[in-house]
C-alpha atoms as a PDB file:
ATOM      1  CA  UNK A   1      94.368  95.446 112.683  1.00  0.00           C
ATOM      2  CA  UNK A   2      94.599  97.836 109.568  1.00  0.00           C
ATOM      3  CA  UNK A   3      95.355 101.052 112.154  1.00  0.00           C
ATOM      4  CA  UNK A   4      98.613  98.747 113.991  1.00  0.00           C
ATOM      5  CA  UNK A   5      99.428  97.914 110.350  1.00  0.00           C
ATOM      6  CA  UNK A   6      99.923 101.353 109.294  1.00  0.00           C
ATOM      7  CA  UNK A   7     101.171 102.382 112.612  1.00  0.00           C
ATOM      8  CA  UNK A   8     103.965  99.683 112.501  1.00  0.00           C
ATOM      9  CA  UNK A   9     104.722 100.500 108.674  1.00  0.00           C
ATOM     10  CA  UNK A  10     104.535 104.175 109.381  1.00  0.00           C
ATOM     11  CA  UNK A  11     107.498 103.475 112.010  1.00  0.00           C
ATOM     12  CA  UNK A  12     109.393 101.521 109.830  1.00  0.00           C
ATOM     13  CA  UNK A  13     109.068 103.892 106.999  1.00  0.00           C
ATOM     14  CA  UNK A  14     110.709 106.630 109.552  1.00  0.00           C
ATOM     15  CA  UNK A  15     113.400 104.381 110.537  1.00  0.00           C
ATOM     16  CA  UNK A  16     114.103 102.182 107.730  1.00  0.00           C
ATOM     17  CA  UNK A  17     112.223 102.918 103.961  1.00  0.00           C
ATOM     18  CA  UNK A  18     113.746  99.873 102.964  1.00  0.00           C
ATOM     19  CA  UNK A  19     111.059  97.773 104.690  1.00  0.00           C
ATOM     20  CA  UNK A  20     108.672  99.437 102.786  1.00  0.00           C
ATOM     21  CA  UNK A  21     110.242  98.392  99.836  1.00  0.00           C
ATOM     22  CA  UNK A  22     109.384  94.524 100.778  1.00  0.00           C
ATOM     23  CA  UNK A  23     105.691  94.487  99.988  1.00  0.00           C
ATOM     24  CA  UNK A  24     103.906  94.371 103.482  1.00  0.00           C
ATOM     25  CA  UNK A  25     106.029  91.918 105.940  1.00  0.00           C
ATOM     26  CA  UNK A  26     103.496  91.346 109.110  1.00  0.00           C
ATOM     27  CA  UNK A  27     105.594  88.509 110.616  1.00  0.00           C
ATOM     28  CA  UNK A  28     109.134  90.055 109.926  1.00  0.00           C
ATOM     29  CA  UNK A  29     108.244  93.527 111.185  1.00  0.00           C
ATOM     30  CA  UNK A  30     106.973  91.699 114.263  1.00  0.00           C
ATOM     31  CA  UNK A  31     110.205  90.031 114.910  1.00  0.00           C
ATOM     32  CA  UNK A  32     112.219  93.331 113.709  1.00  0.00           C
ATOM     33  CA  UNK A  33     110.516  95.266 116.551  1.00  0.00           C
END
């Protein structure tokens, strides 16, 4: 789970740093893909 967590904030980071801002959303990012 760790490596899809990183994977998934990695992406986000590239596309949008301000999800990285908001600690570590599991649930939100899931519905955001």
């Amino acid at each position: 789970m760790p490596v899809t967590k990183v994977t998934l904030k990695k992406e986000l980071t590239t596309r949008e740093p301000v999800h990285l801002r908001r600690t570590v959303p599991t649930q939100e990012d899931l519905k955001l893909s």
